[in-house]
PDB file of N, CA and C in Angstrom:
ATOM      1  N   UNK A   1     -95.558-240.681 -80.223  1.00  0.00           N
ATOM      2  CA  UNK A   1     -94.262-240.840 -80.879  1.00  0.00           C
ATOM      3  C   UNK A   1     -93.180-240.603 -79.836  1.00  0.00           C
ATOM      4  N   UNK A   2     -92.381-241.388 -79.764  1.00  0.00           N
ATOM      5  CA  UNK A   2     -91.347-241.581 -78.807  1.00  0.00           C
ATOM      6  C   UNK A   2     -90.194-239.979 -79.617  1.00  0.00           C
ATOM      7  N   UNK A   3     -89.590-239.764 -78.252  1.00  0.00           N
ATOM      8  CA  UNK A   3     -88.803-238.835 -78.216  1.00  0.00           C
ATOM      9  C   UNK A   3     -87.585-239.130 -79.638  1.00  0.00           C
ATOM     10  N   UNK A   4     -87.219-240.026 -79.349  1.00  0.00           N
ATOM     11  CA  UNK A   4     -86.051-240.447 -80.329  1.00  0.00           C
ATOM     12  C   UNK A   4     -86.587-240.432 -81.669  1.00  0.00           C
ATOM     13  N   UNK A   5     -87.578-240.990 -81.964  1.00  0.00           N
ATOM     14  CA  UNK A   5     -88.232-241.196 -83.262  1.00  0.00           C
ATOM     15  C   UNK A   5     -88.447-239.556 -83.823  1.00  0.00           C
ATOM     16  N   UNK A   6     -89.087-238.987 -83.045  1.00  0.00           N
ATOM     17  CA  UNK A   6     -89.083-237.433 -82.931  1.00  0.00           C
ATOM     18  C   UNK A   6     -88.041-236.853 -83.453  1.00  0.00           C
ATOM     19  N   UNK A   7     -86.796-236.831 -82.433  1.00  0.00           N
ATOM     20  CA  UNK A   7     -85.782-236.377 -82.871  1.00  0.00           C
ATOM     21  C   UNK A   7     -85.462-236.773 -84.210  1.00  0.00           C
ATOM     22  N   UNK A   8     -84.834-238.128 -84.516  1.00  0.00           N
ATOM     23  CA  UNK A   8     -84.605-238.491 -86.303  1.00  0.00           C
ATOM     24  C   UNK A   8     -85.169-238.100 -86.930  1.00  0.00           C
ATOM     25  N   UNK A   9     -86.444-237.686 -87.005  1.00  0.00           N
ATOM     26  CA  UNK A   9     -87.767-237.322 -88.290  1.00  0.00           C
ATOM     27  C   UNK A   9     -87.136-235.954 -88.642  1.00  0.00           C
ATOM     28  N   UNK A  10     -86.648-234.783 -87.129  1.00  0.00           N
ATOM     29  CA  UNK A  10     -86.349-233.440 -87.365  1.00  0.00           C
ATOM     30  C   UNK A  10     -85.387-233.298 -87.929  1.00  0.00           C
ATOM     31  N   UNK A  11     -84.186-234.148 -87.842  1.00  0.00           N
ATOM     32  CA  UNK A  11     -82.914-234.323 -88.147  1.00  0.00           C
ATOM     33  C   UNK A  11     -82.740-234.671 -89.972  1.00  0.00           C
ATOM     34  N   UNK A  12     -83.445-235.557 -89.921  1.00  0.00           N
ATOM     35  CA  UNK A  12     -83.704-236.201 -91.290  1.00  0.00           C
ATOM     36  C   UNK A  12     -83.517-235.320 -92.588  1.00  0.00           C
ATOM     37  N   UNK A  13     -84.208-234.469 -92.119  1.00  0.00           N
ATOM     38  CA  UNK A  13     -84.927-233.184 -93.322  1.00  0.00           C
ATOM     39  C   UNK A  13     -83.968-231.845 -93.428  1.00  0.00           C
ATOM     40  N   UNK A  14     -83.124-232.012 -92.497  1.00  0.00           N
ATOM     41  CA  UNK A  14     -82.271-231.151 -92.354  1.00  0.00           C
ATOM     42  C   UNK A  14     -80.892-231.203 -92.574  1.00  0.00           C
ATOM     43  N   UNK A  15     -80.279-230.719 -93.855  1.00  0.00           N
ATOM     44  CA  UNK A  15     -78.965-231.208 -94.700  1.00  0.00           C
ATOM     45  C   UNK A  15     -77.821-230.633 -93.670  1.00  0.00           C
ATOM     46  N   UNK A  16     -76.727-230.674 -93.078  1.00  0.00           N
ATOM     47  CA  UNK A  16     -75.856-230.650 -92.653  1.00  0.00           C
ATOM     48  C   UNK A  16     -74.612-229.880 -93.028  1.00  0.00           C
ATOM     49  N   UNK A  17     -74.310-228.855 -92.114  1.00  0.00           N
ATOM     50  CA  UNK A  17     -74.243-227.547 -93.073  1.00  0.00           C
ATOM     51  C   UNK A  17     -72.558-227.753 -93.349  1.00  0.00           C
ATOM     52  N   UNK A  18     -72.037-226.638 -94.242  1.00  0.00           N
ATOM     53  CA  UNK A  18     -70.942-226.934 -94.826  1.00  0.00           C
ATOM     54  C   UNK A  18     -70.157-227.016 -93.985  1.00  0.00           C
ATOM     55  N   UNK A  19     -70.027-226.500 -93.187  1.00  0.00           N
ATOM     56  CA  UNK A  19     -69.008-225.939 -92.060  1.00  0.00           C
ATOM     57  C   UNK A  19     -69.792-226.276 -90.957  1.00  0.00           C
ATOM     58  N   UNK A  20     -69.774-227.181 -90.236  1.00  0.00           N
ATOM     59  CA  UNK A  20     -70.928-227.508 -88.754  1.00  0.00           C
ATOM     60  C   UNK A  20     -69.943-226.642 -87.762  1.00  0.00           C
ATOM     61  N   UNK A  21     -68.887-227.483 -87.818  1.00  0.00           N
ATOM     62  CA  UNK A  21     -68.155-226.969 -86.652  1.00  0.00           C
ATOM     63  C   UNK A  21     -67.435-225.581 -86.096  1.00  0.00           C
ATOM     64  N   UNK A  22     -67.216-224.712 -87.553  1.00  0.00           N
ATOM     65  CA  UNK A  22     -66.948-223.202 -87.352  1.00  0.00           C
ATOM     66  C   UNK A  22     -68.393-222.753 -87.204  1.00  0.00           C
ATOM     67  N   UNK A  23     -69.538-222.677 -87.760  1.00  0.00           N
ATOM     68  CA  UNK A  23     -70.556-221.840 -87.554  1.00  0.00           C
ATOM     69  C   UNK A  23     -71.489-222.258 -86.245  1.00  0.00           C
ATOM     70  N   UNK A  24     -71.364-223.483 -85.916  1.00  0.00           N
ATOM     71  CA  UNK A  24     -71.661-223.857 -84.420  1.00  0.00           C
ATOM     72  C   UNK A  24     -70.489-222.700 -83.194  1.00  0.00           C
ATOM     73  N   UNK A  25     -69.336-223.139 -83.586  1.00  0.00           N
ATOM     74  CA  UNK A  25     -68.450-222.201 -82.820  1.00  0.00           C
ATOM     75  C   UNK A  25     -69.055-221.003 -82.980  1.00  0.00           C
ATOM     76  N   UNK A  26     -68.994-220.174 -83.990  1.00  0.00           N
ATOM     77  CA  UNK A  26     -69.254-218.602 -84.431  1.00  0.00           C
ATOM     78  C   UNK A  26     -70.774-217.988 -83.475  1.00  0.00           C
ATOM     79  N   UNK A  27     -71.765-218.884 -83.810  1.00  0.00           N
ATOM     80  CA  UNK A  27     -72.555-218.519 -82.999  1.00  0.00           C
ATOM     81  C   UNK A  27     -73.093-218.919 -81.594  1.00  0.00           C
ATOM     82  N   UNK A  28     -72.022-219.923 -80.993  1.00  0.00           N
ATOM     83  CA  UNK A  28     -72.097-219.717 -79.639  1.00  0.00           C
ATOM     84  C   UNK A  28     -71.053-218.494 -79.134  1.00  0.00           C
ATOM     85  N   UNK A  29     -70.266-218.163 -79.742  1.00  0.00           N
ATOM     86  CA  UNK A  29     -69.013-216.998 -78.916  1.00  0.00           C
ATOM     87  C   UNK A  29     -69.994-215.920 -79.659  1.00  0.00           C
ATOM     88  N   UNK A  30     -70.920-215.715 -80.275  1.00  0.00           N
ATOM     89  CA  UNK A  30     -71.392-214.644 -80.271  1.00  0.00           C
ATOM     90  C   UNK A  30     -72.448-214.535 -79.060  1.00  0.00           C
ATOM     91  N   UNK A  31     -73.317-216.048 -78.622  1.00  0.00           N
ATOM     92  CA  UNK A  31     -74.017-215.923 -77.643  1.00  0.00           C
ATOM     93  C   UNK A  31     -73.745-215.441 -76.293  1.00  0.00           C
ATOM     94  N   UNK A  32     -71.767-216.079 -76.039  1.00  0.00           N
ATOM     95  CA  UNK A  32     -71.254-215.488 -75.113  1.00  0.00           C
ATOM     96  C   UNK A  32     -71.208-213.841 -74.750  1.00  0.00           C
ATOM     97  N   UNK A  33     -70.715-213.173 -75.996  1.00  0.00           N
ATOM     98  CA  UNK A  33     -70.268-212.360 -75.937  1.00  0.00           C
ATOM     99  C   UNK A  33     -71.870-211.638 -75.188  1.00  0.00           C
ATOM    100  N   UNK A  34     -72.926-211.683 -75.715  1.00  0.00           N
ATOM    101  CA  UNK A  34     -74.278-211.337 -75.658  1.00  0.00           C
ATOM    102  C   UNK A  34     -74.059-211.814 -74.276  1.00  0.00           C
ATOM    103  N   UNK A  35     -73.726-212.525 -73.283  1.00  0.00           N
ATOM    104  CA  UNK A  35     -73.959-213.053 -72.326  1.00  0.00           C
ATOM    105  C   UNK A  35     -72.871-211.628 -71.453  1.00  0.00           C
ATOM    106  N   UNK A  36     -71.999-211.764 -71.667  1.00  0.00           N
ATOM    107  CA  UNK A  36     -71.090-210.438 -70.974  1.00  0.00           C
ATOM    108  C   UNK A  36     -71.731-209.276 -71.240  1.00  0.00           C
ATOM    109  N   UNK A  37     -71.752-208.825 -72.233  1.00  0.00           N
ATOM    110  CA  UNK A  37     -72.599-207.747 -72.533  1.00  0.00           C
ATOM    111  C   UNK A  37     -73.718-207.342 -71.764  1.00  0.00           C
ATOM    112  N   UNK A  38     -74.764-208.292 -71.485  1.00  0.00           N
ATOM    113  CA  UNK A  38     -75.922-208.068 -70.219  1.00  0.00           C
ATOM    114  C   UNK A  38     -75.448-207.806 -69.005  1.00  0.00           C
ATOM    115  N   UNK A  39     -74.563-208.476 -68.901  1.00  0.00           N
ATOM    116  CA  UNK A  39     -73.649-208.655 -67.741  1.00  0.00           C
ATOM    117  C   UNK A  39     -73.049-207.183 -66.856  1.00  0.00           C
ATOM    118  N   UNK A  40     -72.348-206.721 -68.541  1.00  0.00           N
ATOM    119  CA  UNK A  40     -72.107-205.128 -68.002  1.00  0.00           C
ATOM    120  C   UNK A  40     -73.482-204.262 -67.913  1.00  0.00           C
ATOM    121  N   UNK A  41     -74.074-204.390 -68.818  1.00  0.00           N
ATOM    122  CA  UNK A  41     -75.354-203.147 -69.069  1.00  0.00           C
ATOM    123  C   UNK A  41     -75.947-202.969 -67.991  1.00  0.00           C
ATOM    124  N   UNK A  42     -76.508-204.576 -66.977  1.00  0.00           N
ATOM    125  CA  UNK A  42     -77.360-204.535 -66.167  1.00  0.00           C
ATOM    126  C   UNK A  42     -76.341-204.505 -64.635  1.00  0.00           C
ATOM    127  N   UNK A  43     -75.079-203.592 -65.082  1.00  0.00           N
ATOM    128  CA  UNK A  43     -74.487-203.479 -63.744  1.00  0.00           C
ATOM    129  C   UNK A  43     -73.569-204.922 -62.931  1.00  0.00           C
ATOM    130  N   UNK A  44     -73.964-205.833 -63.366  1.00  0.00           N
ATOM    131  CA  UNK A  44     -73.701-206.883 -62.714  1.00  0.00           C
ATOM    132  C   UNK A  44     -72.169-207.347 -62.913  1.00  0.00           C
ATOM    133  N   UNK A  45     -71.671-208.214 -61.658  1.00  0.00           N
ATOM    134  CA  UNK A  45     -70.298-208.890 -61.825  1.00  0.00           C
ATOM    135  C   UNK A  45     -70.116-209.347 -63.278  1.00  0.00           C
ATOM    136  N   UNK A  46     -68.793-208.728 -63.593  1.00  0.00           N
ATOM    137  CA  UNK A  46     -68.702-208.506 -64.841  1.00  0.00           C
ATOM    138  C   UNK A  46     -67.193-209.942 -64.702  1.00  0.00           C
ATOM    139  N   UNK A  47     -66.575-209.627 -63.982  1.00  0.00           N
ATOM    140  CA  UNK A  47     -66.097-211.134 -63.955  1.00  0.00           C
ATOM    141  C   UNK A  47     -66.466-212.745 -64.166  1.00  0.00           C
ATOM    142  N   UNK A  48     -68.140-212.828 -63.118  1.00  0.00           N
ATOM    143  CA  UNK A  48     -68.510-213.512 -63.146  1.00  0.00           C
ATOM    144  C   UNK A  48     -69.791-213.673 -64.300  1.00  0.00           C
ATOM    145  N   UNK A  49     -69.787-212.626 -65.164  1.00  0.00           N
ATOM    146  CA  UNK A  49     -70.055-212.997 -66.401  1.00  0.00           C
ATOM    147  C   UNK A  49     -69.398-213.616 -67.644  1.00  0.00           C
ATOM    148  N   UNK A  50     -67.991-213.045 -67.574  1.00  0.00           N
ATOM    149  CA  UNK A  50     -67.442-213.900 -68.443  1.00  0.00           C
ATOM    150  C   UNK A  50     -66.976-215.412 -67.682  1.00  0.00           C
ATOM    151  N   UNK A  51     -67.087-215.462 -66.823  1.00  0.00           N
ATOM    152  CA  UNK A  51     -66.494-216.789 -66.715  1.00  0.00           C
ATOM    153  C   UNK A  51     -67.754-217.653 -67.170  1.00  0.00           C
ATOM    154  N   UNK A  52     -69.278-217.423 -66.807  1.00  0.00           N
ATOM    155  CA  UNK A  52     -70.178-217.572 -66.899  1.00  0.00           C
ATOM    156  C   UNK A  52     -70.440-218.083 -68.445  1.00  0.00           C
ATOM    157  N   UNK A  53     -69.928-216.895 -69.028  1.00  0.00           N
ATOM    158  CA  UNK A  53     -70.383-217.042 -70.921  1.00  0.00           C
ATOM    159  C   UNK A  53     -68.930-218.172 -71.273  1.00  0.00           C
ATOM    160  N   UNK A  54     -67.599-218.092 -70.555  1.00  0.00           N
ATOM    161  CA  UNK A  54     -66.786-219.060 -71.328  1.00  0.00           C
ATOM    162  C   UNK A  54     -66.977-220.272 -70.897  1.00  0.00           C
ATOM    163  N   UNK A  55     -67.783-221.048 -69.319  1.00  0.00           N
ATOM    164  CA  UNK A  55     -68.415-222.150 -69.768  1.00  0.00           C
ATOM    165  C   UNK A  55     -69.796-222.247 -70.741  1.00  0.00           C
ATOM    166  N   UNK A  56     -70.569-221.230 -70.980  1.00  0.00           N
ATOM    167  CA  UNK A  56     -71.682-221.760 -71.353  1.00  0.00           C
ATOM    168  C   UNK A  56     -70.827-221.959 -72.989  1.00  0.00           C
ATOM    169  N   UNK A  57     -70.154-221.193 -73.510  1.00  0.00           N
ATOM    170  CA  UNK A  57     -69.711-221.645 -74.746  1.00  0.00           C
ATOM    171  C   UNK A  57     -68.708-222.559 -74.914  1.00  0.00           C
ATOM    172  N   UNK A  58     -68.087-223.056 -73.861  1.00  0.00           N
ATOM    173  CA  UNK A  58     -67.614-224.535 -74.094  1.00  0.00           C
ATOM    174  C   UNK A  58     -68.155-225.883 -74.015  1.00  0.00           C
ATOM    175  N   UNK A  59     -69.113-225.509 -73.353  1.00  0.00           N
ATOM    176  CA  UNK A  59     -70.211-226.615 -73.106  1.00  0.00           C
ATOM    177  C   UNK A  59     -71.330-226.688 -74.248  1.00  0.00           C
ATOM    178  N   UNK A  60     -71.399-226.130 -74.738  1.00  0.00           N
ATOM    179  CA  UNK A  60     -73.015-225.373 -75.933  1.00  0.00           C
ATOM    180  C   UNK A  60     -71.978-226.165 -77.373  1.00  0.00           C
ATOM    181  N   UNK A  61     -70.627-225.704 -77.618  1.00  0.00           N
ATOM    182  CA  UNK A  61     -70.225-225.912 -78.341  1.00  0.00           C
ATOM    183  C   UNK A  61     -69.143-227.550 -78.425  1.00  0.00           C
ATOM    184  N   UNK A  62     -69.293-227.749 -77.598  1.00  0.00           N
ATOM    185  CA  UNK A  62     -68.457-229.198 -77.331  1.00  0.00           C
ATOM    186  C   UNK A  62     -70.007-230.279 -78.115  1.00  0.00           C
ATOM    187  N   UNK A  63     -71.115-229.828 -76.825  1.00  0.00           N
ATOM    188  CA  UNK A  63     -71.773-230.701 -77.137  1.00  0.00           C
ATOM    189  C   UNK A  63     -72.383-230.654 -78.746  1.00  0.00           C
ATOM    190  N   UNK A  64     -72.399-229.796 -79.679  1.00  0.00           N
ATOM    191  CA  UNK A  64     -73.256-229.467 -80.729  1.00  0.00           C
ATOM    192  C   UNK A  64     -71.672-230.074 -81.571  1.00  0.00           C
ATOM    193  N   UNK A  65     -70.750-229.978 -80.903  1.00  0.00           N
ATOM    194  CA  UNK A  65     -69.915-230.697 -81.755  1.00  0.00           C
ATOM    195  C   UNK A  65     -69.879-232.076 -81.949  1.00  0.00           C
ATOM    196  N   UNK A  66     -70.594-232.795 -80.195  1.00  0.00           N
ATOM    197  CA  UNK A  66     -70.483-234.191 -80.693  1.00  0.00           C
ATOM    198  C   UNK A  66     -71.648-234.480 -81.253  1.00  0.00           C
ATOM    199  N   UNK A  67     -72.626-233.934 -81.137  1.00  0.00           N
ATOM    200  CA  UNK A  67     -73.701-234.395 -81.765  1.00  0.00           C
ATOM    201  C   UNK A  67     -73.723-234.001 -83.552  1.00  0.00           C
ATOM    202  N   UNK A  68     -73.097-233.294 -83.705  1.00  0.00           N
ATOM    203  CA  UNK A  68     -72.863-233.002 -85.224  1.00  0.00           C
ATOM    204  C   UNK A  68     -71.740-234.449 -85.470  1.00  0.00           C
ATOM    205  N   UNK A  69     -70.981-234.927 -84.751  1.00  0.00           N
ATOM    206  CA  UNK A  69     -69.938-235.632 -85.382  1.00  0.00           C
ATOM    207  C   UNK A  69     -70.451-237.249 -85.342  1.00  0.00           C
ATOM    208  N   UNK A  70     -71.251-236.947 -83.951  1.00  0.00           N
ATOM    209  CA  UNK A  70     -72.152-238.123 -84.151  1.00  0.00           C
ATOM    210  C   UNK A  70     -73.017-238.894 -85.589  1.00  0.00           C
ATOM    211  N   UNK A  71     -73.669-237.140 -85.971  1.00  0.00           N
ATOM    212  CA  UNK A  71     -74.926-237.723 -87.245  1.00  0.00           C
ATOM    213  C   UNK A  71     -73.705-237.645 -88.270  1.00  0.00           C
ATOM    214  N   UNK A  72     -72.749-237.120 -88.403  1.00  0.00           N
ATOM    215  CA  UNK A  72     -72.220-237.468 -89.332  1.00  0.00           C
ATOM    216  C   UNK A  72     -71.320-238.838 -89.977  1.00  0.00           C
ATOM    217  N   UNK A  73     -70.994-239.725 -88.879  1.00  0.00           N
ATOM    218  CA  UNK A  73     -70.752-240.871 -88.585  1.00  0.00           C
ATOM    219  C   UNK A  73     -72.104-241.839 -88.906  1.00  0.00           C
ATOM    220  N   UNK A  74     -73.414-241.482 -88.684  1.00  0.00           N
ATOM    221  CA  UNK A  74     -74.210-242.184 -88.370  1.00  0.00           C
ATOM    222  C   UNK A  74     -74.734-242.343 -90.480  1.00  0.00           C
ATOM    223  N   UNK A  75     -74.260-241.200 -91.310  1.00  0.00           N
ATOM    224  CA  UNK A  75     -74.974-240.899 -92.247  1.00  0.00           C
ATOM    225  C   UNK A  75     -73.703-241.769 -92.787  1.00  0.00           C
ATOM    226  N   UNK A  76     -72.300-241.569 -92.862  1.00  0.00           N
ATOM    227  CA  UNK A  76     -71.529-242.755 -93.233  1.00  0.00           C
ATOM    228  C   UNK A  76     -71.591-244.232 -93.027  1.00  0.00           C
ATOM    229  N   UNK A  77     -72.593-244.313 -91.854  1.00  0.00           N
ATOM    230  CA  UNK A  77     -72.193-246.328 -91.491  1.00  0.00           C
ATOM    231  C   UNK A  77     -73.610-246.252 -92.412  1.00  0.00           C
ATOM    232  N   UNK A  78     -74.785-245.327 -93.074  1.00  0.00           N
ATOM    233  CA  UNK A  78     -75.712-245.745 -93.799  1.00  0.00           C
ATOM    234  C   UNK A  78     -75.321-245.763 -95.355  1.00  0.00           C
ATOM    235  N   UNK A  79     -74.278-245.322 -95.756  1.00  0.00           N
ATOM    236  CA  UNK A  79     -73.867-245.175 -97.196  1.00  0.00           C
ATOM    237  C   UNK A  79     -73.089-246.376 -97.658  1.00  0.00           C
TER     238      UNK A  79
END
């Protein structure tokens, strides 16, 4: 089974939550925050942790945004 086919089958079964785009946000800035947090505990550049966690959560969350806005487009051109 091809990757893509894969992907749709997982997607399929899975209803699309009320709020994609705040609870996508909510739990990547919590991942960040988890990302600074190690950052201090284990001693380490604590600067270069947050800069670290504010791309990984602009990037984590941009993309889960287009791909949410994507299937949601994709479930309108089927209706």
């Amino acid at each position: 089974m091809s990757r893509r086919l894969r992907r749709r089958s997982l997607d399929a079964g899975l209803p699309v939550p009320k709020r994609p785009y705040r609870d996508s946000a909510i739990l990547y800035g919590v991942l960040a925050g988890l990302i600074v947090v190690v950052a201090y505990a284990t001693g380490g550049n604590l600067l270069r942790g947050v800069a670290f966690a504010a791309g990984f959560f602009l990037l984590a969350t941009g993309w889960n945004w287009w791909k949410f806005r994507s299937r949601l487009e994709e479930e309108r051109r089927r209706r």
